[in-house]
N, C-alpha and C. Protein backbone atom coordinates (compact mmCIF):
# COMPACT_ATOMS: atom_id res chain seq x y z
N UNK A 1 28.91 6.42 9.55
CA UNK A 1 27.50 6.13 9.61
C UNK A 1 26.74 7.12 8.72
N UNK A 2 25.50 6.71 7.81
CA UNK A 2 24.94 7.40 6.79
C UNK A 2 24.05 8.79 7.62
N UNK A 3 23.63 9.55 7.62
CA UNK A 3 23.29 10.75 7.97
C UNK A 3 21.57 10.61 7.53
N UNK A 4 20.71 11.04 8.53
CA UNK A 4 19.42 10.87 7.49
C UNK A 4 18.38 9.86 7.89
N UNK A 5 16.99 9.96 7.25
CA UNK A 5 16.89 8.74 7.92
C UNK A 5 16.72 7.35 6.82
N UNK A 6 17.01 5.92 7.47
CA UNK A 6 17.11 4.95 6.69
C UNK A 6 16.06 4.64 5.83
N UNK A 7 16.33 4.55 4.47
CA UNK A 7 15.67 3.94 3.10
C UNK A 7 14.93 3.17 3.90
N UNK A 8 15.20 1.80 4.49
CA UNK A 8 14.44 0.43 5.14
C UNK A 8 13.40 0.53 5.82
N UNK A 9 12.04 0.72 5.98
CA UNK A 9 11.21 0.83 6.92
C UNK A 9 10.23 -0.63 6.30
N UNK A 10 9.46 -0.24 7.86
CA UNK A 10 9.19 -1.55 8.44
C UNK A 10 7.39 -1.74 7.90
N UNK A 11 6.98 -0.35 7.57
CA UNK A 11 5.55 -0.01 7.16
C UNK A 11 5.83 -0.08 5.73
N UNK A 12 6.59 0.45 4.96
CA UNK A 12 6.57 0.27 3.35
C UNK A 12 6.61 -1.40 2.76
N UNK A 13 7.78 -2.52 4.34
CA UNK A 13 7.64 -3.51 3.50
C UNK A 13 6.67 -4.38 4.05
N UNK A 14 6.19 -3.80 5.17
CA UNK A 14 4.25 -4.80 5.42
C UNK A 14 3.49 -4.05 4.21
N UNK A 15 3.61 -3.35 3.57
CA UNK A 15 2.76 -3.16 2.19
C UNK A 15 3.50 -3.77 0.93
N UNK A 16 4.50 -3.88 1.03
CA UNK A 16 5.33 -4.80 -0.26
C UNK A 16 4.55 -6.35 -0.28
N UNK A 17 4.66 -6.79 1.20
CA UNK A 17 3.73 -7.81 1.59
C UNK A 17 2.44 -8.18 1.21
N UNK A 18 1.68 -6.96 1.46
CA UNK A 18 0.37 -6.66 1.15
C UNK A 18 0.19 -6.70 -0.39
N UNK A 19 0.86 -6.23 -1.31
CA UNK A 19 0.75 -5.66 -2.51
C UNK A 19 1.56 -7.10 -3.52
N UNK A 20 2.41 -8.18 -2.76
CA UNK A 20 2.79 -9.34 -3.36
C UNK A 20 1.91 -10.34 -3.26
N UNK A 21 0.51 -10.25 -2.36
CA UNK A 21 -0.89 -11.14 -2.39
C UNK A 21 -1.85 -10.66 -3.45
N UNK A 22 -1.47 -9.18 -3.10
CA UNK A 22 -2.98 -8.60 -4.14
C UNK A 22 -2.59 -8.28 -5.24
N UNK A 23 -1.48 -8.48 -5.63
CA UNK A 23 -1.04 -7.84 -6.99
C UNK A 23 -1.08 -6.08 -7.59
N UNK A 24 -2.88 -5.62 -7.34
CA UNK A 24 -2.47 -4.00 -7.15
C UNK A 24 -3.55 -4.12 -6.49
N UNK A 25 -3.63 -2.76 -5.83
CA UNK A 25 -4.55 -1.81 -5.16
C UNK A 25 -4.22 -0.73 -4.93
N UNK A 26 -5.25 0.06 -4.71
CA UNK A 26 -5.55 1.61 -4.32
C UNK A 26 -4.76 1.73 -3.04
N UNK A 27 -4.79 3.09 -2.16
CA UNK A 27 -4.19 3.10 -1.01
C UNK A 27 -5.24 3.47 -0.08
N UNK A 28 -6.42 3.76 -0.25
CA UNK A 28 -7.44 3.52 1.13
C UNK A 28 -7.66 1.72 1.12
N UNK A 29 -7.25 1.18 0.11
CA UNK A 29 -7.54 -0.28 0.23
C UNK A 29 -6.33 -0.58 1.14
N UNK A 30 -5.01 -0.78 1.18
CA UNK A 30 -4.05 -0.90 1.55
C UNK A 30 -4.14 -0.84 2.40
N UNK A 31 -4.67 0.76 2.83
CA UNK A 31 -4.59 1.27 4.33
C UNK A 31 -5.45 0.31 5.60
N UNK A 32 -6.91 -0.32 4.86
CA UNK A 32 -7.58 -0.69 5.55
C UNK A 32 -7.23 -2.01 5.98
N UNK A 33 -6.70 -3.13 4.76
CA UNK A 33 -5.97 -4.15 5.24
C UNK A 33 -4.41 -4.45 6.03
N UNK A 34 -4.11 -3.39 5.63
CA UNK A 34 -2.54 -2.54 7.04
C UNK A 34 -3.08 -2.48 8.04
N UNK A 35 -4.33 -1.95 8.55
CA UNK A 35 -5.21 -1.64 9.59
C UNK A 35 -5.22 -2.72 10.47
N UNK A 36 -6.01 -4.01 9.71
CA UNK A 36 -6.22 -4.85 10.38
C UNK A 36 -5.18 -6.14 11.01
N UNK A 37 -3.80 -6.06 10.06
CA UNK A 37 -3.18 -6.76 10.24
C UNK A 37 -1.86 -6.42 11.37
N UNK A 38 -1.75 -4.86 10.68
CA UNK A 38 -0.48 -4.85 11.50
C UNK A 38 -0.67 -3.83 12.46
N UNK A 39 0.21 -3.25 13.00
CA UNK A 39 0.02 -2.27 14.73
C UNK A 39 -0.51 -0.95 14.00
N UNK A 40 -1.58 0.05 14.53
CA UNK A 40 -1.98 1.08 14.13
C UNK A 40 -0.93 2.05 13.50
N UNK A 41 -1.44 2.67 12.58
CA UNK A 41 -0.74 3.66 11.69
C UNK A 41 -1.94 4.38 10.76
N UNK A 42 -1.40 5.77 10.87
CA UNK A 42 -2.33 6.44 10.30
C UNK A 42 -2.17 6.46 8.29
N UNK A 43 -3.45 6.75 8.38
CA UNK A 43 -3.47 6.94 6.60
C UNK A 43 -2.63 7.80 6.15
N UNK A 44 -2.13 8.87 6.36
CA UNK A 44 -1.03 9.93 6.07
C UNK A 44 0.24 9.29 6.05
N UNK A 45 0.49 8.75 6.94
CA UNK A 45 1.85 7.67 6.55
C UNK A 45 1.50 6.58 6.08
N UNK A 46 0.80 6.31 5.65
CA UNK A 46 0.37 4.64 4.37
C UNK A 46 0.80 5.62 2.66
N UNK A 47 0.23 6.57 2.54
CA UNK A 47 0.11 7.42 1.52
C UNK A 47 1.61 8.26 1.02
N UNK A 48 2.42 8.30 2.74
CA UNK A 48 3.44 8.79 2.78
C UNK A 48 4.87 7.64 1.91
N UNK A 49 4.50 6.07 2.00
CA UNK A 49 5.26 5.53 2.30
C UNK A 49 4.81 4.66 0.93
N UNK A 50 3.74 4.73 0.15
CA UNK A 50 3.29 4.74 -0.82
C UNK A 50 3.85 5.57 -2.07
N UNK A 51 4.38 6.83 -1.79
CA UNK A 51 4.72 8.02 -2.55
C UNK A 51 6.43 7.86 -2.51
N UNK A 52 6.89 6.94 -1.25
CA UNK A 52 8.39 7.02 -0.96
C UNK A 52 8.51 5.05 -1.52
N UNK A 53 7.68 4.61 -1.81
CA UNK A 53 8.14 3.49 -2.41
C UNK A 53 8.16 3.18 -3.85
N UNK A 54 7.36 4.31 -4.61
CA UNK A 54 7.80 4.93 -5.85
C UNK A 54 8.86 5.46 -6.37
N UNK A 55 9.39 6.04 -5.39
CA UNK A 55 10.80 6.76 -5.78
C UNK A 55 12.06 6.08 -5.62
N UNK A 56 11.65 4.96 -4.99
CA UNK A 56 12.70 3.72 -4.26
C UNK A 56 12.71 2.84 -5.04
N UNK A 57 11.65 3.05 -6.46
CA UNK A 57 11.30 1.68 -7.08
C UNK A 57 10.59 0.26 -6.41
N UNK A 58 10.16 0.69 -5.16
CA UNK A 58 9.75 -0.66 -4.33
C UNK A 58 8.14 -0.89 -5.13
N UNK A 59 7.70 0.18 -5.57
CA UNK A 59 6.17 -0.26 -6.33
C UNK A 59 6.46 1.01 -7.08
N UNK A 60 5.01 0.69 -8.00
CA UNK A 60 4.95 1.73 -9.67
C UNK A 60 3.39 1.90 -9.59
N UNK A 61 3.06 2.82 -9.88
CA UNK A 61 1.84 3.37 -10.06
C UNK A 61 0.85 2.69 -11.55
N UNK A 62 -0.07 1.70 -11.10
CA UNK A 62 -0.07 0.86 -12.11
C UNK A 62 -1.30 1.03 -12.50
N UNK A 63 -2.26 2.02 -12.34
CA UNK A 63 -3.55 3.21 -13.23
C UNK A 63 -4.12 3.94 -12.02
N UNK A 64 -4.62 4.86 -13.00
CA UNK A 64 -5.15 5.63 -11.77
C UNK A 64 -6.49 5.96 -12.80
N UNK A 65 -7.36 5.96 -11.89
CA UNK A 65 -8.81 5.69 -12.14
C UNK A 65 -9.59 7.06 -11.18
N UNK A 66 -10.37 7.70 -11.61
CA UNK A 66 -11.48 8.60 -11.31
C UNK A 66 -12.74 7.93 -11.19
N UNK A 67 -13.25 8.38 -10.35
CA UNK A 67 -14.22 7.55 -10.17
C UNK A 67 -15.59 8.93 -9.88
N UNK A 68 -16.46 8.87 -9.84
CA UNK A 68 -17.70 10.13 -9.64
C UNK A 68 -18.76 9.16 -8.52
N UNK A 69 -19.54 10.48 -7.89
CA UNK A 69 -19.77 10.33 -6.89
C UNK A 69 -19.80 11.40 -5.94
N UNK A 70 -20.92 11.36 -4.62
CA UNK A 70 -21.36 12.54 -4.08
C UNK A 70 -20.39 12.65 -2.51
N UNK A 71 -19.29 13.06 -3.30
CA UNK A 71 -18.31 13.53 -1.80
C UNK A 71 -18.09 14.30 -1.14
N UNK A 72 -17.66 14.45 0.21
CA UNK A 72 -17.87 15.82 1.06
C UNK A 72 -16.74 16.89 0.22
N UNK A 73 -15.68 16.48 -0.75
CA UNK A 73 -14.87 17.47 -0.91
C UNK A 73 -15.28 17.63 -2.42
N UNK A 74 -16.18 17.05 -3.21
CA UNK A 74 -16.83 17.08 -4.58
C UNK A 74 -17.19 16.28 -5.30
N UNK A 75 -17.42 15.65 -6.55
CA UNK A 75 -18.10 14.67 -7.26
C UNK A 75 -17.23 13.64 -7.97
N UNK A 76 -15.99 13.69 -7.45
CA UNK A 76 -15.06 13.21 -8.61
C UNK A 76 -13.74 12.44 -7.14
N UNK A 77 -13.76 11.22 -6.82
CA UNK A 77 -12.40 10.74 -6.51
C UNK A 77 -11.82 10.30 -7.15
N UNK A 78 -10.08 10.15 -6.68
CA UNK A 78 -8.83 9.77 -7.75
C UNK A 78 -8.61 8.26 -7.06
N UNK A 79 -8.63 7.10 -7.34
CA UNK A 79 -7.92 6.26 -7.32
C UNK A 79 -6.68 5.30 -7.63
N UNK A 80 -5.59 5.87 -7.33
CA UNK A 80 -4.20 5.70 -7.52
C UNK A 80 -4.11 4.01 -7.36
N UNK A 81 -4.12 3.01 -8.51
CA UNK A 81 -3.38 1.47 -7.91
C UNK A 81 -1.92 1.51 -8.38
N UNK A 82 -1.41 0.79 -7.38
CA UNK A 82 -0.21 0.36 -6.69
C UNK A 82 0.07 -1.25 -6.77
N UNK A 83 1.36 -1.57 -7.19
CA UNK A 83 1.74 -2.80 -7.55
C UNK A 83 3.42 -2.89 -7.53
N UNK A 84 3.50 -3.95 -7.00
CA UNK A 84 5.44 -3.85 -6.59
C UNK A 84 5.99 -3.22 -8.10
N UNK A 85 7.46 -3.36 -7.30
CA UNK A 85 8.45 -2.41 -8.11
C UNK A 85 9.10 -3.54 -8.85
N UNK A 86 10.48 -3.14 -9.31
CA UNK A 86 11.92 -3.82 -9.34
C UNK A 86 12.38 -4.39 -8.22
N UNK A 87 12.46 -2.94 -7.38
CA UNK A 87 13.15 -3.35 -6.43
C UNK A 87 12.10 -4.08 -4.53
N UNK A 88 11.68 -4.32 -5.26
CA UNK A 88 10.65 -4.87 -3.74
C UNK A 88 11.10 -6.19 -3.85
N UNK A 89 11.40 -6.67 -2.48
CA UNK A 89 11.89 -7.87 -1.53
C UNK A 89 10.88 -8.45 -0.87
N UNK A 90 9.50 -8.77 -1.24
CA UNK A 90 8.52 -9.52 -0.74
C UNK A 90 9.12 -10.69 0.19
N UNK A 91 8.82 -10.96 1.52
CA UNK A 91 9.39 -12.48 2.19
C UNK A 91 7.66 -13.08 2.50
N UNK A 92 7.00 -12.90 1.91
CA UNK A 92 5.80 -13.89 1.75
C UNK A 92 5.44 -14.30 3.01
N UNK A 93 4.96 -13.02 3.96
CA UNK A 93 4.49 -12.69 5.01
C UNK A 93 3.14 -14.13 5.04
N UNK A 94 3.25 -14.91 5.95
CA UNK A 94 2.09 -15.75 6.33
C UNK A 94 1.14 -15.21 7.03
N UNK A 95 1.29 -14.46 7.83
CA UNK A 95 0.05 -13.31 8.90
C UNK A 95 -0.89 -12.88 6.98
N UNK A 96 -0.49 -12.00 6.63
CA UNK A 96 -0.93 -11.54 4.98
C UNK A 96 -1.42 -12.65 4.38
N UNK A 97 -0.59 -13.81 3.87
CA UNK A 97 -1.38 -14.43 3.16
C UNK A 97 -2.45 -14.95 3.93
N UNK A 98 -2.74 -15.27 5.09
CA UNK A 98 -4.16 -15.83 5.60
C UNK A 98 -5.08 -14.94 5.79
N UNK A 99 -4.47 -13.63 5.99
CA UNK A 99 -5.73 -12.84 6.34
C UNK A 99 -6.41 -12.47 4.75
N UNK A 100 -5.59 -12.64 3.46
CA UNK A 100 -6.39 -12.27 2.43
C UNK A 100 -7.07 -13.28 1.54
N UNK A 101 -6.74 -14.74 1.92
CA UNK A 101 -7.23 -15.70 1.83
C UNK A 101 -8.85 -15.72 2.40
N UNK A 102 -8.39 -15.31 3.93
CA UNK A 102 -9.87 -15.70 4.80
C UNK A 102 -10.80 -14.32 4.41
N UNK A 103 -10.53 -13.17 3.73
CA UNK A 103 -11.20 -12.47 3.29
C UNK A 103 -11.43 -11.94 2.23
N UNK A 104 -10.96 -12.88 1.18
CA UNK A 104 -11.35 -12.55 -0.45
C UNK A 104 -12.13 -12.63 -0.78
N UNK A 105 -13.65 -12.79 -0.24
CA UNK A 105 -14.80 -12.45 -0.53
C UNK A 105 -15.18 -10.80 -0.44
N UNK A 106 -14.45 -10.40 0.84
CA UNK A 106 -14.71 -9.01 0.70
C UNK A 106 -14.75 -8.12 -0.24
């Protein structure tokens, strides 16, 4: 038995999901439509699992954008988008596709 814990998690591929409707997004975007769809999880592990699906090839960092603006930590946020990999196994989650259907106005 492999030692460690398993490559496979269950939060990286409800965002493979997420990220095979939207094509890319940021990860407070992610986080918020993860939020609503699937069982609570904090932003630190969206970001965590975001950073570990890069290295897995499951998604690629597809621009990252600065943006300005009056923030509690300074004038300048980073916006990292995110877009599948090689290796991402999308199964074309139906819960996902309706909820971004019924809210693509947002």
């Amino acid at each position: 038995m492999a030692r460690g814990r398993p490559v496979f998690s269950n939060i990286r591929q409800s965002i493979v999901e997420i990220l095979y409707f939207k094509d890319k997004a940021y990860g407070y975007q992610i986080y918020t439509i993860y939020r609503d769809i699937f069982p609570k999880v904090t932003m630190r592990s969206i970001y965590y699992h975001l950073k570990k699906g890069v290295e897995t090839g499951e998604f690629v960092v597809n621009k990252i954008e600065r943006q300005k603006g009056d923030y509690s930590w300074g004038d300048e946020a980073e916006k990292i988008y995110y877009s599948l990999g090689e290796k991402a196994r999308p199964t074309m989650n139906e819960r996902v596709k309706k909820y971004l259907q019924k809210n693509a106005k947002k």
